[in-house]
Protein backbone atom coordinates (compact mmCIF):
# COMPACT_ATOMS: atom_id res chain seq x y z
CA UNK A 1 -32.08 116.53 133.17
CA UNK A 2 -30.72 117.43 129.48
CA UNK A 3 -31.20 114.49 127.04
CA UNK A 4 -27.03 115.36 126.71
CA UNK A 5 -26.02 114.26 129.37
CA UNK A 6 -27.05 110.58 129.31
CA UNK A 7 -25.78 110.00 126.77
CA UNK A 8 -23.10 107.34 127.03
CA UNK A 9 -20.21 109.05 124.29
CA UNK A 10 -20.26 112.18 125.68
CA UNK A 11 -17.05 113.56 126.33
CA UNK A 12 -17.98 116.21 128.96
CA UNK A 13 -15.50 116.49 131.33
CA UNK A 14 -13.18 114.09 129.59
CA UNK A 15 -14.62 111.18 131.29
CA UNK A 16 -14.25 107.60 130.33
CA UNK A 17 -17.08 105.91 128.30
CA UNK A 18 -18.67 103.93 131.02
CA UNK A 19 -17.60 99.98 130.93
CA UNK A 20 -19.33 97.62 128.70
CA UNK A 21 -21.84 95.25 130.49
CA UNK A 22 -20.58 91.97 131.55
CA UNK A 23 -20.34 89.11 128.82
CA UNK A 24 -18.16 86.27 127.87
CA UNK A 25 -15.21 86.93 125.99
CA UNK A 26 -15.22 86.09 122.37
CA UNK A 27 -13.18 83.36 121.53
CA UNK A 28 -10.74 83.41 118.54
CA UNK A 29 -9.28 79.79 118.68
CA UNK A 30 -11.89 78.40 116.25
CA UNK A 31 -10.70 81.56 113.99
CA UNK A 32 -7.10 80.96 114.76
CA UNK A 33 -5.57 80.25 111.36
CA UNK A 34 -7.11 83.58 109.79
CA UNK A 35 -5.87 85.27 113.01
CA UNK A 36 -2.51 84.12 111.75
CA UNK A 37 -2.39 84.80 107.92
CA UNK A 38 -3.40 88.69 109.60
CA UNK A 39 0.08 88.62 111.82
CA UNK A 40 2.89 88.13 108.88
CA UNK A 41 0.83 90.60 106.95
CA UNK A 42 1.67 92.75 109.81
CA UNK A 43 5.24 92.02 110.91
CA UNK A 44 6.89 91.30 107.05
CA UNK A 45 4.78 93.57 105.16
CA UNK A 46 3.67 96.36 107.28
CA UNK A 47 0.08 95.35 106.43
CA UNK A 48 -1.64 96.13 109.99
CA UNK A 49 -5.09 94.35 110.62
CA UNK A 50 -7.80 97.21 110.41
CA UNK A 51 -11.32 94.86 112.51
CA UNK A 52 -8.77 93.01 115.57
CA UNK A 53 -11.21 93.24 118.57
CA UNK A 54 -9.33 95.74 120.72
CA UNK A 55 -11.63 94.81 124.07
CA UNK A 56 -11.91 97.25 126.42
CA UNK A 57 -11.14 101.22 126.49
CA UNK A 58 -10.99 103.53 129.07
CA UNK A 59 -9.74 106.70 128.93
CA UNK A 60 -8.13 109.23 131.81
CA UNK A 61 -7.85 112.81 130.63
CA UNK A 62 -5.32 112.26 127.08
CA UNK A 63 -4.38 108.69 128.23
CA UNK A 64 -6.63 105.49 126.98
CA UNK A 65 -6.11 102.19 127.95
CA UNK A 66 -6.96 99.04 126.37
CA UNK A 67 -7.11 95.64 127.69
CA UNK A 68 -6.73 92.71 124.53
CA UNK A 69 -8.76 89.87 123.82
CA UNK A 70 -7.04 86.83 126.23
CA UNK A 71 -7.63 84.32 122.98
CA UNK A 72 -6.81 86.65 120.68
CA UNK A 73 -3.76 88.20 122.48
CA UNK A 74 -2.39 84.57 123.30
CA UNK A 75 -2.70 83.24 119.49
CA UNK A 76 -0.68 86.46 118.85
CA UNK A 77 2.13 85.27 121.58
CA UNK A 78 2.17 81.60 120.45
CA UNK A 79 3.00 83.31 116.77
CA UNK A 80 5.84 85.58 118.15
CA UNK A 81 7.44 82.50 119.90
CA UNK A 82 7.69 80.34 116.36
CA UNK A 83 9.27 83.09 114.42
CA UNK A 84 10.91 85.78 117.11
CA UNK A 85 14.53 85.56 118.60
CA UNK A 86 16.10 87.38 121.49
CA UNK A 87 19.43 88.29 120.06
CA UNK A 88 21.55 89.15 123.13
CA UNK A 89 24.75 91.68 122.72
CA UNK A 90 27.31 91.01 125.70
CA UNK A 91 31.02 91.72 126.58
CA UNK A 92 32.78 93.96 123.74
CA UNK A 93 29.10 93.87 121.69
CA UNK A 94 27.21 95.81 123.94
CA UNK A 95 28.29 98.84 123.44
CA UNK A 96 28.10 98.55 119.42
CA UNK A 97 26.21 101.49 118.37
CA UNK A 98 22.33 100.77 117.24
CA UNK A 99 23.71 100.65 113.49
CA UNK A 100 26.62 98.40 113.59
CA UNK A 101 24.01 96.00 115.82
CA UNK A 102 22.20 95.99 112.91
CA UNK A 103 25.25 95.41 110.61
CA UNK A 104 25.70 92.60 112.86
CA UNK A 105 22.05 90.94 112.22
CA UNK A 106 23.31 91.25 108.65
CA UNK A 107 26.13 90.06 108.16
CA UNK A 108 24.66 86.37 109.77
CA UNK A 109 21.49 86.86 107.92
CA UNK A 110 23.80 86.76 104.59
CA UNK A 111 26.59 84.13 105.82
CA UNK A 112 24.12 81.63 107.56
CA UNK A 113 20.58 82.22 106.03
CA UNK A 114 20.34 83.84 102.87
CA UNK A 115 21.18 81.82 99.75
CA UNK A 116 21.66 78.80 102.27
CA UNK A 117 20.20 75.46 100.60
CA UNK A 118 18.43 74.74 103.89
CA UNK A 119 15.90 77.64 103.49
CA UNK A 120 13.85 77.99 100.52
CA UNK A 121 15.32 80.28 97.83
CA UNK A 122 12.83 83.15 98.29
CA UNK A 123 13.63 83.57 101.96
CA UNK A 124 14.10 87.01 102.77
CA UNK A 125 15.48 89.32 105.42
CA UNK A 126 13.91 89.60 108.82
CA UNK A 127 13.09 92.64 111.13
CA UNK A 128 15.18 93.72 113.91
CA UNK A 129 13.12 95.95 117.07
CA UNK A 130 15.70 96.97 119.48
CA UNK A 131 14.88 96.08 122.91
CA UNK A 132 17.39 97.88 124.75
CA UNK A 133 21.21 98.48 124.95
CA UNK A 134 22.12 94.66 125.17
CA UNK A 135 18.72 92.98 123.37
CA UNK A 136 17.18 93.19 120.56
CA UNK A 137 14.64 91.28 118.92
CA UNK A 138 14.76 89.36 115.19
CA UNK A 139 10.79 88.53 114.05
CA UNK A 140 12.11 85.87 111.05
CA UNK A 141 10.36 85.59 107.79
CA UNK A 142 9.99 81.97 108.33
CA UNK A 143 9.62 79.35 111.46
CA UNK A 144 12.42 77.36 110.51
CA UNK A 145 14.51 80.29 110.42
CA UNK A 146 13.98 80.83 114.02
CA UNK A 147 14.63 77.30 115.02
CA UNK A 148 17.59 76.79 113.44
CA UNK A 149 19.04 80.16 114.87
CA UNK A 150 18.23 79.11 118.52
CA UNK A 151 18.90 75.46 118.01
CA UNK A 152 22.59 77.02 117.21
CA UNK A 153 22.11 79.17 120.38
CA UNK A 154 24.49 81.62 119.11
CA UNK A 155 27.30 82.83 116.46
CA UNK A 156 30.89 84.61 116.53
CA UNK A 157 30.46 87.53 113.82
CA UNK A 158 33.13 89.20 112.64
CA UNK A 159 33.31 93.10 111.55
CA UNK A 160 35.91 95.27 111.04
CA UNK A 161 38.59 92.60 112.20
CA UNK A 162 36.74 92.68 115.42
CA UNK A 163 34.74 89.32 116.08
CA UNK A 164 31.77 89.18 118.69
CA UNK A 165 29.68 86.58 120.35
CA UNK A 166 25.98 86.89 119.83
CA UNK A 167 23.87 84.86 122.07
CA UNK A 168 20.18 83.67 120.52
CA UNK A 169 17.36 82.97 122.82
CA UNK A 170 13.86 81.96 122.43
CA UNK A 171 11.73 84.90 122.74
CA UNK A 172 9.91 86.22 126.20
CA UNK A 173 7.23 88.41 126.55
CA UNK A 174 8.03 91.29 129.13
CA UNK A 175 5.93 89.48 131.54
CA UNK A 176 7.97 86.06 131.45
CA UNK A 177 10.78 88.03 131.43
CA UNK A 178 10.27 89.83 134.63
CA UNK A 179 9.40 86.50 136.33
CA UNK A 180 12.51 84.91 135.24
CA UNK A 181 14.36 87.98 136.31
CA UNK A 182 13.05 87.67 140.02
CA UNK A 183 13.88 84.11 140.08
CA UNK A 184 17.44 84.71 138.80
CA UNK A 185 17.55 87.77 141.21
CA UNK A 186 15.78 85.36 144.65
CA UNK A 187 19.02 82.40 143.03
CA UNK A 188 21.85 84.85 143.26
CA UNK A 189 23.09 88.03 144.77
CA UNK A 190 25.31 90.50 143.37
CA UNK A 191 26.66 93.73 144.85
CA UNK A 192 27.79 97.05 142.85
CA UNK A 193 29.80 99.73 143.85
CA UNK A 194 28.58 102.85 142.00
CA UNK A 195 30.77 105.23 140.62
CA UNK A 196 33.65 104.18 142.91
CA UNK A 197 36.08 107.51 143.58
CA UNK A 198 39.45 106.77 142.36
CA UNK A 199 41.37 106.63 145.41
CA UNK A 200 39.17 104.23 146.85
CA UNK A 201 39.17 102.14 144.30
CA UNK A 202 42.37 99.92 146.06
CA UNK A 203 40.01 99.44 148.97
CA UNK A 204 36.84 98.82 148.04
CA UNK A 205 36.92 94.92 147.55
CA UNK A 206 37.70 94.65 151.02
CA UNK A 207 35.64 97.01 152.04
CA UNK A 208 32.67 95.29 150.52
CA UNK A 209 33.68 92.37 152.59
CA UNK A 210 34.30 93.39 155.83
CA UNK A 211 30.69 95.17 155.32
CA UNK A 212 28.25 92.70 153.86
CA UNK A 213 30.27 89.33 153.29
CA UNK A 214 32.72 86.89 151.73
CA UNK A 215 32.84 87.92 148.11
CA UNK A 216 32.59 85.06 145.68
CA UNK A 217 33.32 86.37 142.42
CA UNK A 218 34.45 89.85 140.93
CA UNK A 219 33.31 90.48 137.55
CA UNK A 220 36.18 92.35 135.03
CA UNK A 221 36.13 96.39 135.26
CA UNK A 222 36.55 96.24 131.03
CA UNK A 223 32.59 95.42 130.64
CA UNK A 224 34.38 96.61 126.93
CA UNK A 225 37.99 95.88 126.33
CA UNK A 226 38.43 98.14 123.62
CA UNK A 227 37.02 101.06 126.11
CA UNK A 228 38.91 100.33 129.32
CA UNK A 229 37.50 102.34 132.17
CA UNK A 230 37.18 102.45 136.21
CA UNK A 231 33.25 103.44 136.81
CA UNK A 232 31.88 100.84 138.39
CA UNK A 233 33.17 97.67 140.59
CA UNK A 234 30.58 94.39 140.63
CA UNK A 235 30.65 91.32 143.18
CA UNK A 236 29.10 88.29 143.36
CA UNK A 237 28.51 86.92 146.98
CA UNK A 238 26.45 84.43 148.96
CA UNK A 239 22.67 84.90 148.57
CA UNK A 240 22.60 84.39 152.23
CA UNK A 241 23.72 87.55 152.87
CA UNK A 242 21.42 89.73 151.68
CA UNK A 243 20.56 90.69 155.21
CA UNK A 244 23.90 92.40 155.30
CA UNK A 245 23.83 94.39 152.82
CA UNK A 246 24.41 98.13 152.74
CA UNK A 247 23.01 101.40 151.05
CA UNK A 248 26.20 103.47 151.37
CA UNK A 249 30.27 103.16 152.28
CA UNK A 250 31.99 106.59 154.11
CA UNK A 251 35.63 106.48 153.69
CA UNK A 252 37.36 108.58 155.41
CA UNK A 253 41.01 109.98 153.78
CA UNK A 254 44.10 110.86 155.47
CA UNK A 255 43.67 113.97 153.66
CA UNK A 256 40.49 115.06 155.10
CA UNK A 257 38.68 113.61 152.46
CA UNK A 258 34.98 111.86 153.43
CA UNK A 259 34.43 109.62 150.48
CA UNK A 260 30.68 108.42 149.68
CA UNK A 261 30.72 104.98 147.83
CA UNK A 262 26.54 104.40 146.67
CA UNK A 263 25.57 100.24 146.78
CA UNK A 264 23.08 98.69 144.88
CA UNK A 265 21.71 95.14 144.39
CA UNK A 266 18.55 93.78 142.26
CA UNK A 267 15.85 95.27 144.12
CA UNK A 268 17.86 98.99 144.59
CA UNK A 269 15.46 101.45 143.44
CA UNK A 270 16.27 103.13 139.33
CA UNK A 271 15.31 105.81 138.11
CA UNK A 272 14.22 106.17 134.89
CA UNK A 273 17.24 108.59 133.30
CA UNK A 274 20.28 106.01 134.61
CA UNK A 275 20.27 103.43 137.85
CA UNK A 276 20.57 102.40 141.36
CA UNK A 277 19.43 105.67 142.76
CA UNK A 278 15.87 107.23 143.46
CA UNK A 279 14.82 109.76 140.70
CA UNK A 280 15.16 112.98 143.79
CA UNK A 281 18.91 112.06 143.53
CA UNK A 282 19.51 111.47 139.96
CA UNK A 283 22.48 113.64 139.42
CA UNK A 284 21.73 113.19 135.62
CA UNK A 285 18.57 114.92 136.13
CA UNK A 286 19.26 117.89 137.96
CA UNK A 287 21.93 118.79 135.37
CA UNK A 288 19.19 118.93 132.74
CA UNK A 289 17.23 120.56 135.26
CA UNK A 290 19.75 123.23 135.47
CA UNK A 291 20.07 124.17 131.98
CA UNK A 292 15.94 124.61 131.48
CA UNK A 293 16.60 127.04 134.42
CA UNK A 294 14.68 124.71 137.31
CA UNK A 295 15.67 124.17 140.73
CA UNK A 296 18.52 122.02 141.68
CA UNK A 297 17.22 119.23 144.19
CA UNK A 298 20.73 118.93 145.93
CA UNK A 299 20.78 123.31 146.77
CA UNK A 300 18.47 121.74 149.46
CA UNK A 301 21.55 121.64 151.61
CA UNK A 302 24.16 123.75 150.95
CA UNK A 303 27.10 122.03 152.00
CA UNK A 304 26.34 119.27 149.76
CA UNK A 305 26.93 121.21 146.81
CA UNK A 306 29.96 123.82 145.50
CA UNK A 307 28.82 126.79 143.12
CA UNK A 308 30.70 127.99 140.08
CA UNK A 309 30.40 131.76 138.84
CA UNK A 310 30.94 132.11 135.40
CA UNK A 311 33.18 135.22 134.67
CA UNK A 312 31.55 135.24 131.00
CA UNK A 313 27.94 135.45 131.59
CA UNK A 314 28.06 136.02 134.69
CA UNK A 315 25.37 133.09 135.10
CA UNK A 316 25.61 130.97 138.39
CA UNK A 317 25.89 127.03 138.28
CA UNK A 318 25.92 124.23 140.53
CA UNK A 319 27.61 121.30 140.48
CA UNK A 320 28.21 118.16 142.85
CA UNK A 321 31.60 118.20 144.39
CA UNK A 322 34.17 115.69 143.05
CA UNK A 323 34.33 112.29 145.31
CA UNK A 324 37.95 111.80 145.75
CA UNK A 325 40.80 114.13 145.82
CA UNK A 326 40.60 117.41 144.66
CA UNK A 327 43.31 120.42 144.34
CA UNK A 328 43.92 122.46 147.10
CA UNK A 329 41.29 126.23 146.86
CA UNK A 330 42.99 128.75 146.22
CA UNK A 331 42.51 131.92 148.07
């Protein structure tokens, strides 16, 4: 056998460095104050830590993995919890763009923090990471910055003439988050009408009702009031009745119309591009897929889908038929 090949760092065949023998953890507690005098380094100044035990590797063709240190990954947490917040954007704020959300940070940070006489003079701005489209996440410069904003639990910021209500919440790791999400999701049950044609849009309440169950609440269409629009329709009903629930609603017109209303709950399957649907019918996706010149998933059945000749190129596209009424074809 070649000397080469055993050799534990080769990378023949792109295989994974085989997996360090068994042994005990190091533990970091006894090191724990350095550990933290290494983290504000990192988050304030952009100073990242060069000799943190990364643990284990292993690597799958370009991809490597790494598992963190248990002590030193939870000293790292219990830091992030004394100086993060989770600043939620709801109602008319969630649809700020990424910009004015930060405006928004801002404009608290210098009416409420900065300059204030119960922070010390030299107290500077925080960072903001944005989490998502309704969360993002403030790491303070100091711990008592972070209390005091969830101890308040919130503030009404005004820009523009326009004044929104920021929820603050004590910082999650994705991990908590998820199990508070299932435990919220197993504690209520909530029903949404996707993309709801038009013309059914009279109907579908009851429709919802005589199909699953008694519908205790209806949440607003105007998720933003200054962008009033009919997309989708949300209800609240009895958790008992999850056994009722349904994937799909066919309406059928008086005008020969056969109306498909999609229904999704908590555990409705997303894909990744929008929601409530499985990535093979993301109609989001095949559009893209269209313009790189790929196959459109729906052409699998031909009566699901119209085509369009365009008398400029003379290029052929395909689209999904509208859901509600359309004009009469022309001959």
């Amino acid at each position: 056998m070649d000397e080469g090949e055993d050799r534990p760092n080769s990378r023949e065949g792109a295989r994974s460095p085989p997996p360090a023998p068994a042994e005990r953890q190091q533990s970091y507690w006894e090191d724990e104050d350095r550990i933290r005098s290494l983290l504000p380094m990192c988050f304030d100044d952009g100073v990242y830590p060069m000799n943190l035990d990364p643990r284990e590797m292993t690597v799958q063709g370009r991809e490597a993995s790494f598992t963190l240190n248990t002590s030193l990954d939870e000293i790292k947490v219990k830091w992030l919890k004394e100086r993060t917040v989770s600043v939620i954007f709801k109602e008319n704020a969630r649809f700020l763009p990424k910009k004015v959300k930060d405006d928004t940070i801002k404009a608290y940070e210098d009416g409420w923090i900065l300059g204030s006489n119960m922070f010390p003079m030299e107290t500077r701005r925080g960072r903001v990471k944005v989490e998502g489209p309704n969360a993002l996440s403030y790491v303070a410069k100091s711990r008592e910055v972070a209390t005091y904003m969830i101890d308040e639990g919130g503030a009404e910021i005004t820009l523009r003439n326009v004044t929104y209500k920021i929820p603050f919440k004590p910082w999650m790791t994705r991990a908590e988050f998820r199990y508070l999400r299932r435990a919220e999701d197993e504690r209520t049950f909530w029903v949404i009408a996707v993309q709801v044609p038009l013309d059914d849009m009279p109907f579908i309440y009851s429709q919802v009702e005589r199909a699953i169950d008694t519908i205790l609440y209806a949440h607003p269409l105007d998720a933003d009031p200054e962008r009033p629009a009919l997309v989708n329709a949300r209800f609240d009903l009895d958790p008992d009745a999850r056994g009722n629930m349904k994937d799909k609603l066919w309406i059928n017109t008086s005008t020969g119309d056969r109306l498909e209303v999609r229904l999704a709950m908590a555990t409705t399957l997303k894909c990744r591009r929008c929601r409530f649907h499985e990535e093979a019918d993301c109609r989001r996706g095949n559009r893209h897929a269209e313009a790189r010149g790929g196959d459109n998933l729906f052409q699998a059945d031909p009566a699901a889908s119209t085509t369009n000749q365009n008398s400029r190129g003379g290029r052929t596209q395909s689209r999904q038929p509208y859901q509600g009424t359309s004009r009469p074809d022309h001959p």
